[in-house]
N, C-alpha and C. Protein backbone atom coordinates (compact mmCIF):
# COMPACT_ATOMS: atom_id res chain seq x y z
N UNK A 1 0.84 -1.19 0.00
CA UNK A 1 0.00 0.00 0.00
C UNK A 1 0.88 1.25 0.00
N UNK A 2 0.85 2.18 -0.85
CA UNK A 2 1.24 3.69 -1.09
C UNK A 2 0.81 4.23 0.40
N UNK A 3 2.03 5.26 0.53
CA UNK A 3 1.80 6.00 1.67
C UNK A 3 1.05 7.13 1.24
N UNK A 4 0.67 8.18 2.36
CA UNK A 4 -0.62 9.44 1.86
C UNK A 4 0.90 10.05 0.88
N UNK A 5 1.70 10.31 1.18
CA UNK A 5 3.15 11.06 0.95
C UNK A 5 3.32 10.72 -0.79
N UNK A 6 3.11 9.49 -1.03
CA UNK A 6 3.77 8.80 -2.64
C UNK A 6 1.70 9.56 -2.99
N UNK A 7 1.09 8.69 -2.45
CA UNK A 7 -0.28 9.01 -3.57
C UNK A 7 -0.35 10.17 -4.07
N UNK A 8 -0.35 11.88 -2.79
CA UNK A 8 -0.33 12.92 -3.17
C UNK A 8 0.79 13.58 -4.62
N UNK A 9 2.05 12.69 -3.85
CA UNK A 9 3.12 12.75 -5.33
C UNK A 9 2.59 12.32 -6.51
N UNK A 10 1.90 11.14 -6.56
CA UNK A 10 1.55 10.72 -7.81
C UNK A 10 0.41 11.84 -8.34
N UNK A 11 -0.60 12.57 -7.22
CA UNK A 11 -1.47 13.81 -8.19
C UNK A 11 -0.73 14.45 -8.85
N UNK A 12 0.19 14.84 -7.97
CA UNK A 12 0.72 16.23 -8.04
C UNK A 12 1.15 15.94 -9.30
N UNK A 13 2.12 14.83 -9.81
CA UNK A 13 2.64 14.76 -11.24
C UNK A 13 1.33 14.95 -11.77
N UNK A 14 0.37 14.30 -12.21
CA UNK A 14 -0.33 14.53 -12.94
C UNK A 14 -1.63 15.53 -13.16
N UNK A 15 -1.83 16.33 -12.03
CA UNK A 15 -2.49 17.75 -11.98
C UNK A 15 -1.50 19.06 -12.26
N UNK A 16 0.00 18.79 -11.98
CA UNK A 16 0.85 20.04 -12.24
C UNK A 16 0.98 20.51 -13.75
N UNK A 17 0.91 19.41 -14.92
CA UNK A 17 1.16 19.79 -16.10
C UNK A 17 -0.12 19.99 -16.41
N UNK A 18 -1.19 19.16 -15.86
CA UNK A 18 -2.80 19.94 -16.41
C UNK A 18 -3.35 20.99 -16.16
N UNK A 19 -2.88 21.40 -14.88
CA UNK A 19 -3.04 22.99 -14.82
C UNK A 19 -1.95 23.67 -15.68
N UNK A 20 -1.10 23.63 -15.69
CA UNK A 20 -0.21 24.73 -16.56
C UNK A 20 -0.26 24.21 -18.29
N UNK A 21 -1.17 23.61 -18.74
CA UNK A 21 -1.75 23.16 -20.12
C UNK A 21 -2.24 24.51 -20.54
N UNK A 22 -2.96 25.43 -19.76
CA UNK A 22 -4.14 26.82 -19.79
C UNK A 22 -2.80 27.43 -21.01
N UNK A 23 -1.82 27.72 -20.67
CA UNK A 23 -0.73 28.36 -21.58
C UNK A 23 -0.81 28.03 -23.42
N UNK A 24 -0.88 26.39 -23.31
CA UNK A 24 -0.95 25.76 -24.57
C UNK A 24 -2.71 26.60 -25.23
N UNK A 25 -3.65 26.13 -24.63
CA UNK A 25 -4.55 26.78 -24.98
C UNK A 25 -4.91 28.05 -25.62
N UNK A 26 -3.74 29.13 -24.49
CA UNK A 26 -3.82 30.51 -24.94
C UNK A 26 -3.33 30.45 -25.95
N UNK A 27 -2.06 30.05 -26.58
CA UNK A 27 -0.90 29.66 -27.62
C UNK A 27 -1.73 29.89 -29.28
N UNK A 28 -2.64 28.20 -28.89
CA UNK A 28 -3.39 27.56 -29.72
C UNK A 28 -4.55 28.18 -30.51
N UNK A 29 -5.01 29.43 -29.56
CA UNK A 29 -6.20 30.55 -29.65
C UNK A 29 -5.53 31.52 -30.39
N UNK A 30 -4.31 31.75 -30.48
CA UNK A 30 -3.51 33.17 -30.84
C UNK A 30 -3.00 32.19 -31.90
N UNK A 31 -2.43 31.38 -31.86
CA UNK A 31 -2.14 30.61 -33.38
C UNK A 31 -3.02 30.92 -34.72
N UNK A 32 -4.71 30.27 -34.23
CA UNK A 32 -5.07 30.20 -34.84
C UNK A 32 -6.19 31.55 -35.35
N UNK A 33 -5.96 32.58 -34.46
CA UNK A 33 -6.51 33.59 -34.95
C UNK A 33 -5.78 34.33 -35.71
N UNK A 34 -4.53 34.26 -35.00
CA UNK A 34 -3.65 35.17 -36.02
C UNK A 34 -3.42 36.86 -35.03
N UNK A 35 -3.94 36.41 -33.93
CA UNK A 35 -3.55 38.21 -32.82
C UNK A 35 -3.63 37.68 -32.36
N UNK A 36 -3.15 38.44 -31.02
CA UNK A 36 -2.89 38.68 -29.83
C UNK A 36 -4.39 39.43 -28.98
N UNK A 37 -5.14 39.94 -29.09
CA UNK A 37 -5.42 40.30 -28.25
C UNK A 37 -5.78 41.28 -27.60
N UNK A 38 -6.16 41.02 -26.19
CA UNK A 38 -5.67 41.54 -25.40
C UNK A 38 -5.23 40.42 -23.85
N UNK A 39 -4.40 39.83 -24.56
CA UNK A 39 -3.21 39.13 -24.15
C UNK A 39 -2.24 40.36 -23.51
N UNK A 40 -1.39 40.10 -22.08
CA UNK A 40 -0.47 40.99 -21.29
C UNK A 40 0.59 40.35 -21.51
N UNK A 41 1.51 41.10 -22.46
CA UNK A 41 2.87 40.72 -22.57
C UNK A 41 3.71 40.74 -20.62
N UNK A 42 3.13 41.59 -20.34
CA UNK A 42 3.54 41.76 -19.03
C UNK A 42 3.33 40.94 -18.19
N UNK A 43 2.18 40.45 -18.10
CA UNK A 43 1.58 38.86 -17.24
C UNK A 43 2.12 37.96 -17.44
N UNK A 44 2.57 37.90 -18.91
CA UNK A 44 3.20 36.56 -19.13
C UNK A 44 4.34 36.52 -19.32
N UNK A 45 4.79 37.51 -19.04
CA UNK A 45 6.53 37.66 -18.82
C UNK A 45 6.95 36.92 -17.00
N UNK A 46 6.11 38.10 -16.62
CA UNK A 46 5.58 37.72 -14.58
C UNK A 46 5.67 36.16 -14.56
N UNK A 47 4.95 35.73 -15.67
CA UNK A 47 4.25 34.11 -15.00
C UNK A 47 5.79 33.13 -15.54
N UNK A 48 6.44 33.71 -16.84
CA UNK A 48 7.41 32.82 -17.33
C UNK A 48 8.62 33.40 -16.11
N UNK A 49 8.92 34.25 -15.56
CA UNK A 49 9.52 34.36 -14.57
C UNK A 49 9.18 33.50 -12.88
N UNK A 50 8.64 32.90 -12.92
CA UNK A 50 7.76 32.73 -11.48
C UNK A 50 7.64 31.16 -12.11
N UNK A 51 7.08 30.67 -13.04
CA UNK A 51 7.26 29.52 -13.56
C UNK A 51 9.02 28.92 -13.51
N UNK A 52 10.33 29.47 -14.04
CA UNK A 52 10.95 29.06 -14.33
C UNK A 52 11.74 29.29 -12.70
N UNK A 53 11.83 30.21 -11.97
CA UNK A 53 12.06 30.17 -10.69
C UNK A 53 11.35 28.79 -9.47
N UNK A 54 10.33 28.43 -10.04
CA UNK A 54 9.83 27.44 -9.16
C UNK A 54 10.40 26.14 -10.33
N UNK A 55 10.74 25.85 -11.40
CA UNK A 55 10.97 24.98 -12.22
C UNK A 55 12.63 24.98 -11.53
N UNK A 56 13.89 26.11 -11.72
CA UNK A 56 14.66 26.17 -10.60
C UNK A 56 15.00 25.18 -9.10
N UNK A 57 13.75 25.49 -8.65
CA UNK A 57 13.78 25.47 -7.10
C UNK A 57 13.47 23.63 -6.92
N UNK A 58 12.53 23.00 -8.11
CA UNK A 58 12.91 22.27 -7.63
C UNK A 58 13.74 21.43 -8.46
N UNK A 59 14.52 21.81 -9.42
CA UNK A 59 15.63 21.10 -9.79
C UNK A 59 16.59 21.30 -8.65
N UNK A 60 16.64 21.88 -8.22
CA UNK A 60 17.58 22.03 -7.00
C UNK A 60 16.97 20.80 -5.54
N UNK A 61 15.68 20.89 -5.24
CA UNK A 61 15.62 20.01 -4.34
C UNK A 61 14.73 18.79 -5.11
N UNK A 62 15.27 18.58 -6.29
CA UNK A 62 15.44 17.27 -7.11
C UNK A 62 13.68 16.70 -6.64
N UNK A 63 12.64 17.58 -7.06
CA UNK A 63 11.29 17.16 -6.78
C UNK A 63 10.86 17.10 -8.38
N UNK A 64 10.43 16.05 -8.93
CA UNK A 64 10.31 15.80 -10.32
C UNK A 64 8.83 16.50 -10.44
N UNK A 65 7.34 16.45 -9.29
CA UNK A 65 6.62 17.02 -9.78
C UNK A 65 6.84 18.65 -9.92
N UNK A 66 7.76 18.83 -9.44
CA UNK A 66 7.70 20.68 -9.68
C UNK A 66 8.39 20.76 -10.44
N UNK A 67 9.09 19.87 -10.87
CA UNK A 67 10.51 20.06 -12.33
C UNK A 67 9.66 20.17 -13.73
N UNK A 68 8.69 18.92 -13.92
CA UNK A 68 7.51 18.36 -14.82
C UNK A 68 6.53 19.65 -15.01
N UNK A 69 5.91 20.19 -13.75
CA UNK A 69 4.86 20.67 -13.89
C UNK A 69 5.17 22.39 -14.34
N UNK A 70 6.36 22.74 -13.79
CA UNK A 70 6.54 23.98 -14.18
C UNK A 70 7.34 24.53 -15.84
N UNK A 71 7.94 23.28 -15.74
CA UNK A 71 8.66 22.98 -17.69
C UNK A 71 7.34 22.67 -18.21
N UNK A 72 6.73 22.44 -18.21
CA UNK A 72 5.23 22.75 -19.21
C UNK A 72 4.62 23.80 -19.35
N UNK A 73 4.80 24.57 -17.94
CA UNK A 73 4.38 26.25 -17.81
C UNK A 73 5.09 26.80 -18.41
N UNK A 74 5.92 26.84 -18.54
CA UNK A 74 7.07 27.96 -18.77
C UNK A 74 7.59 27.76 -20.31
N UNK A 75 7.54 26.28 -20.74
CA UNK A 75 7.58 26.25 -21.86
C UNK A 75 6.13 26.92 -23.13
N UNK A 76 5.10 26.73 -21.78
CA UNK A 76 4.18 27.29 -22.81
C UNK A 76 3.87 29.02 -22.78
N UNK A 77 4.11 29.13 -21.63
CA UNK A 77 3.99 30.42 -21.35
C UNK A 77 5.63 31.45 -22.42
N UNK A 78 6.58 30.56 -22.70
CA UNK A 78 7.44 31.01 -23.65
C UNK A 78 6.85 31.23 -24.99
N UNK A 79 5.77 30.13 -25.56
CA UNK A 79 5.11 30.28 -26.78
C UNK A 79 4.21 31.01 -26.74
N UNK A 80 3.37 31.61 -25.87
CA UNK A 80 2.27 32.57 -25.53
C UNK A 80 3.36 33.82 -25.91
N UNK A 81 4.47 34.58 -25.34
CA UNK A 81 5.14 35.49 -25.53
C UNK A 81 5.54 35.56 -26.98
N UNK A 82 5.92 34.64 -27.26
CA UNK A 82 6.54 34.66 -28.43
C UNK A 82 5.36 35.04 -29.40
N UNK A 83 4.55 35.06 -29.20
CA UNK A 83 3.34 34.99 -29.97
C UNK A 83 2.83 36.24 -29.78
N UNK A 84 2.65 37.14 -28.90
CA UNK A 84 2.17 38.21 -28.81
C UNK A 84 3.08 39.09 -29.17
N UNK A 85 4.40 38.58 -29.40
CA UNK A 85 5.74 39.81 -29.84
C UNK A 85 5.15 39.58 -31.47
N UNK A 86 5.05 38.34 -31.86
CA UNK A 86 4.57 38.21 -33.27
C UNK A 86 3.85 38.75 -34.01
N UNK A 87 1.89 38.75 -33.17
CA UNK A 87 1.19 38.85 -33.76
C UNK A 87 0.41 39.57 -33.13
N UNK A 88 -0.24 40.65 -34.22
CA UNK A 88 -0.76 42.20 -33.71
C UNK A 88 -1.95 41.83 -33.01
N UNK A 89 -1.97 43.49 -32.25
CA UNK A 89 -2.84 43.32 -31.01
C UNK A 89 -4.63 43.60 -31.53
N UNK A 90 -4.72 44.04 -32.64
CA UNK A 90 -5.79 44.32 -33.16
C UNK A 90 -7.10 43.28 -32.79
């Protein structure tokens, strides 16, 4: 039997990248419209900063769900930016 300690680990892997999926979404919406918005280059600068600081923190204390869950944020929240530098705000 899994301890409460491993089960919660096992959510956590698999709720950390489904919440930070919301990024891919935004991405996918601005892909396919072709703008931006009113998408905050500024928010999502904030969030790819704060994402890659906690992606950081736990490569450092070697915790794979915060390594997993925040490299999905941050990778998507990189394509959200990249995308609003791209494509007009109209």
């Amino acid at each position: 039997m899994l301890s409460k300690e491993k089960l919660f680990e096992y959510y956590m892997f698999c709720i950390g990248p489904i919440g930070n999926l919301m990024f891919y979404f935004q991405a996918y919406e601005m892909f396919t419209s072709k703008h931006s918005g009113s998408v905050s280059l500024i928010g999502f600068t904030i969030s790819i900063l704060a994402l890659n600081s906690w992606l950081f923190y736990g490569i450092y204390i070697k915790n794979k769900p915060l390594i997993i869950a925040n490299a999905v944020g941050a990778l998507g929240a990189i394509l959200v930016v990249f995308e609003i530098i791209f494509y007009p705000k109209y």
